[in-house]
PDB file of N, CA and C in Angstrom:
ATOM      1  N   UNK A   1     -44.315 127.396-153.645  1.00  0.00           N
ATOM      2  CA  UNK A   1     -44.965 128.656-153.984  1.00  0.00           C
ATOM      3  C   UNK A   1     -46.184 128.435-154.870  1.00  0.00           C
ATOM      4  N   UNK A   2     -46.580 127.447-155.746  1.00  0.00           N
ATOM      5  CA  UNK A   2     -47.742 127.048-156.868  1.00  0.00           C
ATOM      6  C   UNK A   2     -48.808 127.034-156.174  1.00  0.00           C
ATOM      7  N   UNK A   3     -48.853 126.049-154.296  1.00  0.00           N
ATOM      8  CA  UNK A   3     -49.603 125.630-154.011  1.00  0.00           C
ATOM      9  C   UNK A   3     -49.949 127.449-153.450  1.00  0.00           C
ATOM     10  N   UNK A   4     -49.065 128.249-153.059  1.00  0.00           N
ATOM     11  CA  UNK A   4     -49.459 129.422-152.244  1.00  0.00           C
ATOM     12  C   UNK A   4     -50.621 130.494-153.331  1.00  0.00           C
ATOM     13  N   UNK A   5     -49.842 130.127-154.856  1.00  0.00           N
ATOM     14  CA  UNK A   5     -50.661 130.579-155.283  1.00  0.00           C
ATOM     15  C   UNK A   5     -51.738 130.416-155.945  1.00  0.00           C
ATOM     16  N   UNK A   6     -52.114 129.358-156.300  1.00  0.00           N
ATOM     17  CA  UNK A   6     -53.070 128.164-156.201  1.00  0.00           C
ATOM     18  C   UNK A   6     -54.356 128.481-155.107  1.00  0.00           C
ATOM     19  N   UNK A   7     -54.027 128.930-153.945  1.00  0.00           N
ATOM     20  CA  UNK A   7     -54.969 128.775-152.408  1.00  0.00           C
ATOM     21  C   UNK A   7     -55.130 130.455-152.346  1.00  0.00           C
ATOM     22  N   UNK A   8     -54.327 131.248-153.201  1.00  0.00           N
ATOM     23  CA  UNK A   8     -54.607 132.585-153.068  1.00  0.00           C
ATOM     24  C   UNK A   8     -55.412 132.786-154.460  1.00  0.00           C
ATOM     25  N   UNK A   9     -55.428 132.394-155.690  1.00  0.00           N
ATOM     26  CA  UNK A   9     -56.256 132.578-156.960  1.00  0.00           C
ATOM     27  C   UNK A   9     -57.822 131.837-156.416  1.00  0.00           C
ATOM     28  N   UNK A  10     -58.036 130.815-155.684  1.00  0.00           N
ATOM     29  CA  UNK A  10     -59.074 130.102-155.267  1.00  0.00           C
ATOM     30  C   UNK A  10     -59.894 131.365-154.097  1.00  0.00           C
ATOM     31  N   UNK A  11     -58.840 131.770-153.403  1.00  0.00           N
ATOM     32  CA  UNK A  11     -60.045 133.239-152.312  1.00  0.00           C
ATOM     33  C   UNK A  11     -60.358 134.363-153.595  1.00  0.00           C
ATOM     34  N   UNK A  12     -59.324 134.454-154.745  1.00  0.00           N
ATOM     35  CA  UNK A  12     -59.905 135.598-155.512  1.00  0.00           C
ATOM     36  C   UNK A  12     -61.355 134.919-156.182  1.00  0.00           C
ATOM     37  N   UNK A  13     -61.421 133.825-156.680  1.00  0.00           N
ATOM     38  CA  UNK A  13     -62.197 133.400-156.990  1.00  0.00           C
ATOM     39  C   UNK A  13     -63.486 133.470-155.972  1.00  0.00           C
ATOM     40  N   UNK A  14     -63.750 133.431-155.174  1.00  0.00           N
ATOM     41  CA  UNK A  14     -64.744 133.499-153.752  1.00  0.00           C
ATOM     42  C   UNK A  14     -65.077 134.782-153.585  1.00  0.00           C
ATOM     43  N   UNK A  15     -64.310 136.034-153.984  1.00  0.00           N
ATOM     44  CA  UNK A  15     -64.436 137.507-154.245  1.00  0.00           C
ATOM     45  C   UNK A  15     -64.688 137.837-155.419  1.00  0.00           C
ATOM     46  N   UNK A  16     -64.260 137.406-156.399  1.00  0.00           N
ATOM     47  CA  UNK A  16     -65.204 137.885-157.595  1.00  0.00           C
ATOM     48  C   UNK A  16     -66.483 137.493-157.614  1.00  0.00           C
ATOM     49  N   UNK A  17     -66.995 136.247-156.996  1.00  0.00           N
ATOM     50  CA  UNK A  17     -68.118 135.793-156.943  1.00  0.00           C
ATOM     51  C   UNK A  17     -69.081 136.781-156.204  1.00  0.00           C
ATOM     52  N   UNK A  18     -68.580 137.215-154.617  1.00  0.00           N
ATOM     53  CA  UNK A  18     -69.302 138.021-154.154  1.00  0.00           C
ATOM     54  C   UNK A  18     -69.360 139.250-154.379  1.00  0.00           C
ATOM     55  N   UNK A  19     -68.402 139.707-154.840  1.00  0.00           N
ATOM     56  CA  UNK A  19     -68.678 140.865-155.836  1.00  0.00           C
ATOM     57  C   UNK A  19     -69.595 141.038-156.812  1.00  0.00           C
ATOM     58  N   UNK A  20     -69.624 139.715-157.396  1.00  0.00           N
ATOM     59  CA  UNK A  20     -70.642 140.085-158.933  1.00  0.00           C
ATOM     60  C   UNK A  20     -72.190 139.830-158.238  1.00  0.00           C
ATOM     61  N   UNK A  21     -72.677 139.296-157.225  1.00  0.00           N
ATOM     62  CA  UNK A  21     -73.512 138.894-156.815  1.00  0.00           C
ATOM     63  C   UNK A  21     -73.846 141.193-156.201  1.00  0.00           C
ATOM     64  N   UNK A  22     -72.598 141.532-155.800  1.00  0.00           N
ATOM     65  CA  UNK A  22     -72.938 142.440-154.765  1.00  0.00           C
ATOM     66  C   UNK A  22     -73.425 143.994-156.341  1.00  0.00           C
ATOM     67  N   UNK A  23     -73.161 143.097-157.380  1.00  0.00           N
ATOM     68  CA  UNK A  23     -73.118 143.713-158.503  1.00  0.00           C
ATOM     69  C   UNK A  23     -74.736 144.134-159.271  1.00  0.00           C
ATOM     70  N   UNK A  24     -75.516 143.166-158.629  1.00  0.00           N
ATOM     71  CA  UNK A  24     -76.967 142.813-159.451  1.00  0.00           C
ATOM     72  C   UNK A  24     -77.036 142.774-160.949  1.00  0.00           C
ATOM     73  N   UNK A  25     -76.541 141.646-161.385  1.00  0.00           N
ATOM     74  CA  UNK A  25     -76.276 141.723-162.452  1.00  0.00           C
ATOM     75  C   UNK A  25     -75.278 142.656-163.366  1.00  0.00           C
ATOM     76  N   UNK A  26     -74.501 143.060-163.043  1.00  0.00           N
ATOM     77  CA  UNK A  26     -73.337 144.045-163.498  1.00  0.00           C
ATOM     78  C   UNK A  26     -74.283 145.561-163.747  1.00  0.00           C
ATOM     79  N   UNK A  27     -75.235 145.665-162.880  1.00  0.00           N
ATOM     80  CA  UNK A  27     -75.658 146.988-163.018  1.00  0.00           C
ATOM     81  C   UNK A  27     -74.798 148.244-162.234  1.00  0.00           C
ATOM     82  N   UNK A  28     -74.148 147.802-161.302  1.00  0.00           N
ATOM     83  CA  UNK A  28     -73.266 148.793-160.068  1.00  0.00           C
ATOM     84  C   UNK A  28     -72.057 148.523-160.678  1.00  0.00           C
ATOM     85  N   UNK A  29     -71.765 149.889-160.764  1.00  0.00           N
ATOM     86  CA  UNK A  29     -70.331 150.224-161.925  1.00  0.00           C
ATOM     87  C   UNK A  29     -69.047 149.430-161.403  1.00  0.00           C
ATOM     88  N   UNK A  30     -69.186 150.100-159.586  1.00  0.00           N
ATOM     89  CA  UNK A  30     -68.144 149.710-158.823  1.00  0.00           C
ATOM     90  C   UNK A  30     -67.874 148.122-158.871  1.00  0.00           C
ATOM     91  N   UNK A  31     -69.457 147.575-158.510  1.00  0.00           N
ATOM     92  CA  UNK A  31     -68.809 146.389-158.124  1.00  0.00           C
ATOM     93  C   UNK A  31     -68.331 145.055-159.134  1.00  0.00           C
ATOM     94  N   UNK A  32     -69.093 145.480-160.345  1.00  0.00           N
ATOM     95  CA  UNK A  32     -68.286 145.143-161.623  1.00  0.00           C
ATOM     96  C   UNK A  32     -67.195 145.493-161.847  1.00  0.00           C
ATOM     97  N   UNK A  33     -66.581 146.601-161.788  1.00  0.00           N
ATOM     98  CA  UNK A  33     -65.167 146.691-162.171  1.00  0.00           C
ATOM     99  C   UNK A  33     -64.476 145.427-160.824  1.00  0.00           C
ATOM    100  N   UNK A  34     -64.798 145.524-159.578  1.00  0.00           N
ATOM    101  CA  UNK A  34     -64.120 144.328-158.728  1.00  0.00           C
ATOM    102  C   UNK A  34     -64.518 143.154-159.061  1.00  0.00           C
ATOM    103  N   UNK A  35     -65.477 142.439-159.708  1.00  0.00           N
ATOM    104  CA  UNK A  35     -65.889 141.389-160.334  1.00  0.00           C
ATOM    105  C   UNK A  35     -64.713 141.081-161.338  1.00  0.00           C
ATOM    106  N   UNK A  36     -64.277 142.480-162.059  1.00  0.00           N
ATOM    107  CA  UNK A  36     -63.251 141.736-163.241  1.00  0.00           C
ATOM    108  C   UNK A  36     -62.114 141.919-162.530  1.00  0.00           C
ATOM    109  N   UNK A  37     -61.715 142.650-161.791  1.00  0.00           N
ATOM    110  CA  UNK A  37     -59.974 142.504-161.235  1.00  0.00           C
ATOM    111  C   UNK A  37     -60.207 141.314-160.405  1.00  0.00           C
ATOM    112  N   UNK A  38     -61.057 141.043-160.041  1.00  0.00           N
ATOM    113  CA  UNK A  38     -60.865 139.998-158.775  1.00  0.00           C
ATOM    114  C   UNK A  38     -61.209 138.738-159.799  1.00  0.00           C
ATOM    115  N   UNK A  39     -61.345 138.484-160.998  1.00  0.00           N
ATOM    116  CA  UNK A  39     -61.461 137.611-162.183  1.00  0.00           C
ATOM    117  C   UNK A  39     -59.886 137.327-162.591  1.00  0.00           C
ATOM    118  N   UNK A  40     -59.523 138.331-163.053  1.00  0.00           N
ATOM    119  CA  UNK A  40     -58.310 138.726-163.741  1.00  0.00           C
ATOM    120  C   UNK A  40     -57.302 138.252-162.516  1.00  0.00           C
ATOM    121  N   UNK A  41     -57.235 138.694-161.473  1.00  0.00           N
ATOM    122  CA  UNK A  41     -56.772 138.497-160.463  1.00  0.00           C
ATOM    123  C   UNK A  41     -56.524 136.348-159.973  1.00  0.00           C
ATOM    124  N   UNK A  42     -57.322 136.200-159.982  1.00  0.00           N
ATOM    125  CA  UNK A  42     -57.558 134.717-159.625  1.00  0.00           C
ATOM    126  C   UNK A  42     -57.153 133.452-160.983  1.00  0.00           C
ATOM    127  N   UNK A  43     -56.916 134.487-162.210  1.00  0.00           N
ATOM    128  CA  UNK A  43     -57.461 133.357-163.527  1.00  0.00           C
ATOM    129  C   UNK A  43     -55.187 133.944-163.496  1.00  0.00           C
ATOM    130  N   UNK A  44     -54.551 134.933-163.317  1.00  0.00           N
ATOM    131  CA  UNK A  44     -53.864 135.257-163.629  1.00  0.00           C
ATOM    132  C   UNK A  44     -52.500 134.173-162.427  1.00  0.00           C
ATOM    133  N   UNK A  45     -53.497 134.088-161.172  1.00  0.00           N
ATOM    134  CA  UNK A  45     -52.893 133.101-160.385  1.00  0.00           C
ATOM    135  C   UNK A  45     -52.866 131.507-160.608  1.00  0.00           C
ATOM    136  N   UNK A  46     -54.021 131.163-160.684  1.00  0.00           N
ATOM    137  CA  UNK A  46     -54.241 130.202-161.317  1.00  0.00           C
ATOM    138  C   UNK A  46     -53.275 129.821-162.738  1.00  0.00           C
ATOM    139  N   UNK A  47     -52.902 130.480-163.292  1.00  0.00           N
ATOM    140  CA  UNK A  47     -51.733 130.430-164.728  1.00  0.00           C
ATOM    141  C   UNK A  47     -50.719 130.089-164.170  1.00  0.00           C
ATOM    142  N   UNK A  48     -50.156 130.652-163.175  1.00  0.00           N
ATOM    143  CA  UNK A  48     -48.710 131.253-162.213  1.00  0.00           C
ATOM    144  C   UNK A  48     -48.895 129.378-161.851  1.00  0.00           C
ATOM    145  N   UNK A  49     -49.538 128.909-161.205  1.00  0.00           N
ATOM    146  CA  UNK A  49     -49.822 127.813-160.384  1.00  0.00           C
ATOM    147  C   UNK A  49     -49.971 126.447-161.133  1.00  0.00           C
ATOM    148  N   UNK A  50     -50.301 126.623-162.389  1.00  0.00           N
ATOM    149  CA  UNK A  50     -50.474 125.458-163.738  1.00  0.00           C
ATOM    150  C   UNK A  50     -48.526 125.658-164.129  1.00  0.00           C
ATOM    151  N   UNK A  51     -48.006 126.462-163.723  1.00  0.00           N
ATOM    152  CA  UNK A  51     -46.723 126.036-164.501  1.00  0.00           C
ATOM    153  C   UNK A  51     -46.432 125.209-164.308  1.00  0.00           C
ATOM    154  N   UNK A  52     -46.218 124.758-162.812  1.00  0.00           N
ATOM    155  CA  UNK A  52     -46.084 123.566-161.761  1.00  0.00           C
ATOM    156  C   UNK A  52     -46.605 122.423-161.677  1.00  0.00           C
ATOM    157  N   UNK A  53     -47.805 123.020-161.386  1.00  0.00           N
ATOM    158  CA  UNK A  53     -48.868 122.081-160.503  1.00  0.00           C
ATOM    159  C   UNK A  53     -49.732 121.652-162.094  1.00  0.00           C
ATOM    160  N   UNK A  54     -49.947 120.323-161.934  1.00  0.00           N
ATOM    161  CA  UNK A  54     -50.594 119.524-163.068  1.00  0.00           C
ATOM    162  C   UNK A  54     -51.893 119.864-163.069  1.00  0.00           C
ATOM    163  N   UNK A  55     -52.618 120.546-164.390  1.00  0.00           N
ATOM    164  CA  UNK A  55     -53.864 120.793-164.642  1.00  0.00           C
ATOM    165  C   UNK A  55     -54.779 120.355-163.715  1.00  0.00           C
ATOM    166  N   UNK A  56     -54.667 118.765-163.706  1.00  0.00           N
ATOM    167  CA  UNK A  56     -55.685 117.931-163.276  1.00  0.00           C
ATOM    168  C   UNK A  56     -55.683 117.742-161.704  1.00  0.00           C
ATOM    169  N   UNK A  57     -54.579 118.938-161.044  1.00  0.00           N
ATOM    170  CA  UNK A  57     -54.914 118.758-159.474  1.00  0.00           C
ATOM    171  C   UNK A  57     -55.738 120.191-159.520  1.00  0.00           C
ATOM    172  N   UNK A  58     -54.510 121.073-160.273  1.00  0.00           N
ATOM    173  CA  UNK A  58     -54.817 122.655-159.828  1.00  0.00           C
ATOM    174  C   UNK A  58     -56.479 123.121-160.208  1.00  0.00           C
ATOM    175  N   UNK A  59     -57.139 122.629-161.300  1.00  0.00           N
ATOM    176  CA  UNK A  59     -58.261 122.989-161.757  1.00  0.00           C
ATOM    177  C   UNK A  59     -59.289 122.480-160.602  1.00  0.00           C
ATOM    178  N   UNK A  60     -59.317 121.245-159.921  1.00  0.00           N
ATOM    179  CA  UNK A  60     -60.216 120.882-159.171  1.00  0.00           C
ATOM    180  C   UNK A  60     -60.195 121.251-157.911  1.00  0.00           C
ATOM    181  N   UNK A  61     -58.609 122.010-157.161  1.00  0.00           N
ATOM    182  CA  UNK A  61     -58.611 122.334-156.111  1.00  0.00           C
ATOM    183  C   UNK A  61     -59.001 123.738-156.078  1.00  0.00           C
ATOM    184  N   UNK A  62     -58.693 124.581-157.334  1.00  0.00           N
ATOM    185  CA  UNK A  62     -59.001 126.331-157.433  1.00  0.00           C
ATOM    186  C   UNK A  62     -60.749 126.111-157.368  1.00  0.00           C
ATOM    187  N   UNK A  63     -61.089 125.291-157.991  1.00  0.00           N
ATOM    188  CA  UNK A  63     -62.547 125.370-158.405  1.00  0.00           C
ATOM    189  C   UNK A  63     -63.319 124.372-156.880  1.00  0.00           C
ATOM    190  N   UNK A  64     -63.070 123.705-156.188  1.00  0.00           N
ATOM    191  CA  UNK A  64     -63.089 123.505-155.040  1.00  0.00           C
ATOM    192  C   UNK A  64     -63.128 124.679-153.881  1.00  0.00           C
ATOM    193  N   UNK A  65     -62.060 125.742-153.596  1.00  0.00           N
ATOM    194  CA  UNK A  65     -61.666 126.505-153.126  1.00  0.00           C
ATOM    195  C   UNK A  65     -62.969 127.675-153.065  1.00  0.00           C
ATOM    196  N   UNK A  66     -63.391 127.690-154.531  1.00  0.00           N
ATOM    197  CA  UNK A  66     -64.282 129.067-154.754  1.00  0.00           C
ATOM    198  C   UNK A  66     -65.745 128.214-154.280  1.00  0.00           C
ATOM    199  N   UNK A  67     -65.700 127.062-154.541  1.00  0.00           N
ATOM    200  CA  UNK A  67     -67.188 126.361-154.171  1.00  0.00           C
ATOM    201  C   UNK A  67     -67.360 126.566-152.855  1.00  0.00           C
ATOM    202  N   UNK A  68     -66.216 126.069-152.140  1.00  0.00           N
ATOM    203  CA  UNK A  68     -66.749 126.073-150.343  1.00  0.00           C
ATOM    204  C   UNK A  68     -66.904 127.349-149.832  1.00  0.00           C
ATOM    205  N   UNK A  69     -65.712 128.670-150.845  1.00  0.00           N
ATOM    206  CA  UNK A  69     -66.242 129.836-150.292  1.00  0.00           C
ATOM    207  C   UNK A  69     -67.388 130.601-150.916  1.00  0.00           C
ATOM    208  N   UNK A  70     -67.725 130.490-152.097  1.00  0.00           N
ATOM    209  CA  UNK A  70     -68.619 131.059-152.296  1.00  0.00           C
ATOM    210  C   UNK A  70     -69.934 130.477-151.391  1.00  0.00           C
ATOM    211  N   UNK A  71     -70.041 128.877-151.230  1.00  0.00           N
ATOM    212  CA  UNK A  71     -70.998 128.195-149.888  1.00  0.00           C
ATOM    213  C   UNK A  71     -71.301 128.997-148.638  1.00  0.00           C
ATOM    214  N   UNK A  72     -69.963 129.487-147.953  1.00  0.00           N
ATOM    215  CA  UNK A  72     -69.825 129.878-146.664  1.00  0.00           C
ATOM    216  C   UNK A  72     -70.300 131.411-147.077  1.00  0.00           C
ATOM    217  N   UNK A  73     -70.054 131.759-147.958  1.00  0.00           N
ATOM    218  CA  UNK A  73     -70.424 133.580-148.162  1.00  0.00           C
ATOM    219  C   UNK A  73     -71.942 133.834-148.273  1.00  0.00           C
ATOM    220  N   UNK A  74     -72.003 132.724-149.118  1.00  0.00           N
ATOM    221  CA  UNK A  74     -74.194 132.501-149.092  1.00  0.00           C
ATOM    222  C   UNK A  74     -74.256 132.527-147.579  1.00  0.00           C
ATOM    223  N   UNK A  75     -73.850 131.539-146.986  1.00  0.00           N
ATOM    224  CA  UNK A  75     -74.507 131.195-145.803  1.00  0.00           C
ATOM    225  C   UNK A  75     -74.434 132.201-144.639  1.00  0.00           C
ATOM    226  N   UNK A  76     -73.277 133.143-144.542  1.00  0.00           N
ATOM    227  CA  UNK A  76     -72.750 133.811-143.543  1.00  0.00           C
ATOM    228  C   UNK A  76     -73.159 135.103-143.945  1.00  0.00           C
ATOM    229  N   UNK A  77     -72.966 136.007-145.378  1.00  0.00           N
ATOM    230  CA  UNK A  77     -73.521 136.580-145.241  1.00  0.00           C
ATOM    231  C   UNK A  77     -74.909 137.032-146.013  1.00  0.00           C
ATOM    232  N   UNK A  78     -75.014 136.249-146.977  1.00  0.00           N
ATOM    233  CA  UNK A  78     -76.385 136.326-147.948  1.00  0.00           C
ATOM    234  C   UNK A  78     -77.749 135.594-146.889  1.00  0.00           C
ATOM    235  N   UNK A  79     -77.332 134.971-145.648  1.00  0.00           N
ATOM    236  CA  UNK A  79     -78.056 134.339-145.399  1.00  0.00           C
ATOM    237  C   UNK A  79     -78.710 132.684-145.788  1.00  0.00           C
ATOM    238  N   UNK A  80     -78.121 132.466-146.738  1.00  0.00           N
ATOM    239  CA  UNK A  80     -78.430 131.360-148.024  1.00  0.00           C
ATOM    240  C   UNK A  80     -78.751 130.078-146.582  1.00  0.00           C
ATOM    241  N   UNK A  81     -79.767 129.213-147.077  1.00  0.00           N
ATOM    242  CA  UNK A  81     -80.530 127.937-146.231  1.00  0.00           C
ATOM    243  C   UNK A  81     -79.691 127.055-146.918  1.00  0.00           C
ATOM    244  N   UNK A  82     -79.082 126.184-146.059  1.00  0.00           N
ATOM    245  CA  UNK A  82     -78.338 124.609-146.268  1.00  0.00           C
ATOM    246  C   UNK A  82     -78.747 124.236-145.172  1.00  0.00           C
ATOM    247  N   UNK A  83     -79.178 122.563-146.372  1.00  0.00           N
ATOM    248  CA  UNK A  83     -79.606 121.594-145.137  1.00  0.00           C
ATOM    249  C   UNK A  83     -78.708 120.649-144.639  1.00  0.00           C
ATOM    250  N   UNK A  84     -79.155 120.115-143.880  1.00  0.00           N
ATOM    251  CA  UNK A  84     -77.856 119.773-142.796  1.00  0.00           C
ATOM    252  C   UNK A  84     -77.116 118.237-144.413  1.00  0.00           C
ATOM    253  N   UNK A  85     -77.724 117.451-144.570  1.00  0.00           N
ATOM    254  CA  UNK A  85     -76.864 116.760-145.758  1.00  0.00           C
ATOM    255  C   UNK A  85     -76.436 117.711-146.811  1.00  0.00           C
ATOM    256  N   UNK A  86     -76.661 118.708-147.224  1.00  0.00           N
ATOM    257  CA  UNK A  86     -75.989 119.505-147.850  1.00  0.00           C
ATOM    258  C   UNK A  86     -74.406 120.177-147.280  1.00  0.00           C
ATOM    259  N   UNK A  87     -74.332 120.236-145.763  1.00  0.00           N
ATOM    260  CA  UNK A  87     -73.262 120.192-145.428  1.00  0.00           C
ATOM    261  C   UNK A  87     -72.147 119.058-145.205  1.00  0.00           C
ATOM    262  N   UNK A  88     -72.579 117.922-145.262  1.00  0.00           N
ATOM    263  CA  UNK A  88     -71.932 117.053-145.163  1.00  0.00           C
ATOM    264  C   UNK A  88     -71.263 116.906-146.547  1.00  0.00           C
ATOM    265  N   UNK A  89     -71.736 117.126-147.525  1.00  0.00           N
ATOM    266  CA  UNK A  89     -71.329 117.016-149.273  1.00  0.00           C
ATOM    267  C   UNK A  89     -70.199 118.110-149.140  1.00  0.00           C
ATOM    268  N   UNK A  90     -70.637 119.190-148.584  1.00  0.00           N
ATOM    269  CA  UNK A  90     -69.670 120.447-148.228  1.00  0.00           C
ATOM    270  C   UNK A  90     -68.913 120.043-147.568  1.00  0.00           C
ATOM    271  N   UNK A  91     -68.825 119.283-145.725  1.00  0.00           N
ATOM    272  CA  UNK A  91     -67.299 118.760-146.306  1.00  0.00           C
ATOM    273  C   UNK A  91     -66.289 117.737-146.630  1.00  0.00           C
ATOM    274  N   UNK A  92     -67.237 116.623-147.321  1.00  0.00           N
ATOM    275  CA  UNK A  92     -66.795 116.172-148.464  1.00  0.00           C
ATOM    276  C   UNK A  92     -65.977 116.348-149.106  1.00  0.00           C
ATOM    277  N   UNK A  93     -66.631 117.666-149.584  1.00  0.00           N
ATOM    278  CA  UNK A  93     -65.669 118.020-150.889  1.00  0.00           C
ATOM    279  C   UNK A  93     -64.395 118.864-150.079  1.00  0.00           C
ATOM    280  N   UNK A  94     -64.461 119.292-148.947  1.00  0.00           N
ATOM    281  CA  UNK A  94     -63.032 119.584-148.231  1.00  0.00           C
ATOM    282  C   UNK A  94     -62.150 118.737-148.061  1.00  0.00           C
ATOM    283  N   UNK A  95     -62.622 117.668-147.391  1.00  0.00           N
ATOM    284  CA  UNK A  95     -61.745 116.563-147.287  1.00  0.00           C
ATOM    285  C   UNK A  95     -61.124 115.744-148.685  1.00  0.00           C
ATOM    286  N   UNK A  96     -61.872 116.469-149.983  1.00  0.00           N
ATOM    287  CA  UNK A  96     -61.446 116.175-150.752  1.00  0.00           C
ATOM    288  C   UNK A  96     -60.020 116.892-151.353  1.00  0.00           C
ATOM    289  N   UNK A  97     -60.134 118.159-151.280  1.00  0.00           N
ATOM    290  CA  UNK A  97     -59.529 118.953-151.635  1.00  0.00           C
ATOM    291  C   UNK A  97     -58.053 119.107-151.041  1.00  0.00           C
ATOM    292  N   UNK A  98     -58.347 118.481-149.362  1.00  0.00           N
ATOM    293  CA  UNK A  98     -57.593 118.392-148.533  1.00  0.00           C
ATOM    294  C   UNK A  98     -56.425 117.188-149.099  1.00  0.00           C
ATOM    295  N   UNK A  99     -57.129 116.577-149.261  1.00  0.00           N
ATOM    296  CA  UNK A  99     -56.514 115.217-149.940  1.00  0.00           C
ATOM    297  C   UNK A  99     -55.813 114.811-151.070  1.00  0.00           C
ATOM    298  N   UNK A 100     -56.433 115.461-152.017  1.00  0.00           N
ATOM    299  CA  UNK A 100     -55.574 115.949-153.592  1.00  0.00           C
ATOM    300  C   UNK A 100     -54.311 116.560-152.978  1.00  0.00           C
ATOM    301  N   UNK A 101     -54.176 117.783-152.273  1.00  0.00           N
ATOM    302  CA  UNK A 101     -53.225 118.388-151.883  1.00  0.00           C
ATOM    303  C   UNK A 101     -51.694 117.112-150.824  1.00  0.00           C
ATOM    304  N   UNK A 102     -52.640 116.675-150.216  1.00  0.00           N
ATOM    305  CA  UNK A 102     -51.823 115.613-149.166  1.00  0.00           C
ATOM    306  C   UNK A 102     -50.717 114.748-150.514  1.00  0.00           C
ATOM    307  N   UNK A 103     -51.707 114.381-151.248  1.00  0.00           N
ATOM    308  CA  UNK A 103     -51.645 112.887-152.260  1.00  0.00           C
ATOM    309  C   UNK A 103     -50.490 113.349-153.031  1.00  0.00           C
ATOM    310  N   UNK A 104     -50.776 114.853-153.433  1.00  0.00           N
ATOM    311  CA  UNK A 104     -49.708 115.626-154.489  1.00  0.00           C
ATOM    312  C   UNK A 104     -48.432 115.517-154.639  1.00  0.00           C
ATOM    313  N   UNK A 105     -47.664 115.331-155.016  1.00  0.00           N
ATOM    314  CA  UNK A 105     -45.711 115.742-154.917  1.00  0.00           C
ATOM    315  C   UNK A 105     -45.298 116.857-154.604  1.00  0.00           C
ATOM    316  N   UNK A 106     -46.009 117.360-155.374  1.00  0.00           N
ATOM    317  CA  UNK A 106     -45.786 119.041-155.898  1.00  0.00           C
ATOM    318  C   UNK A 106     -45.837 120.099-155.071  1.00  0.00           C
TER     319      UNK A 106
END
């Protein structure tokens, strides 16, 4: 269950991001208030998931998690330009993430 919630605090993380972005600077009431539940939301899973799971996997895979999605949310829907070696680092760092998880006990 750590890792379930671990991989579910990492998409909140990818939604608060696009939220605060959808926020312009916390000027739009709405989308700030979803910036902080979807904060609160992800930092509150992430806790749930450290009971278990050792700092030093859970911090790099949550923070992994929000990198590739906040990546794919630029790209898909902000439009955001990546160059083609910029995707390869992207998935890199999947196969990294992938791998911590494989390597894990837990």
């Amino acid at each position: 269950m750590n890792w379930i919630y671990l991989i579910i605090a990492g998409i909140f993380e990818v939604f608060w991001a696009y939220m605060m972005k959808l926020s312009h600077g916390f000027t739009k009431i709405n989308f700030t208030v979803f910036t902080i539940l979807g904060m609160l939301v992800s930092f509150i899973l992430l806790a749930k998931a450290t009971k278990t799971l050792p700092l030093s996997i859970a911090y790099p895979v949550w923070t992994g998690i929000g990198a590739i999605g906040s990546i794919l949310v630029g790209f898909f829907i902000f439009g955001d330009k990546i160059s083609p070696i910029t995707w390869v680092f992207i998935i890199l760092l999947l196969i990294s993430i992938i791998g911590i998880k494989i390597t894990t006990s837990n």
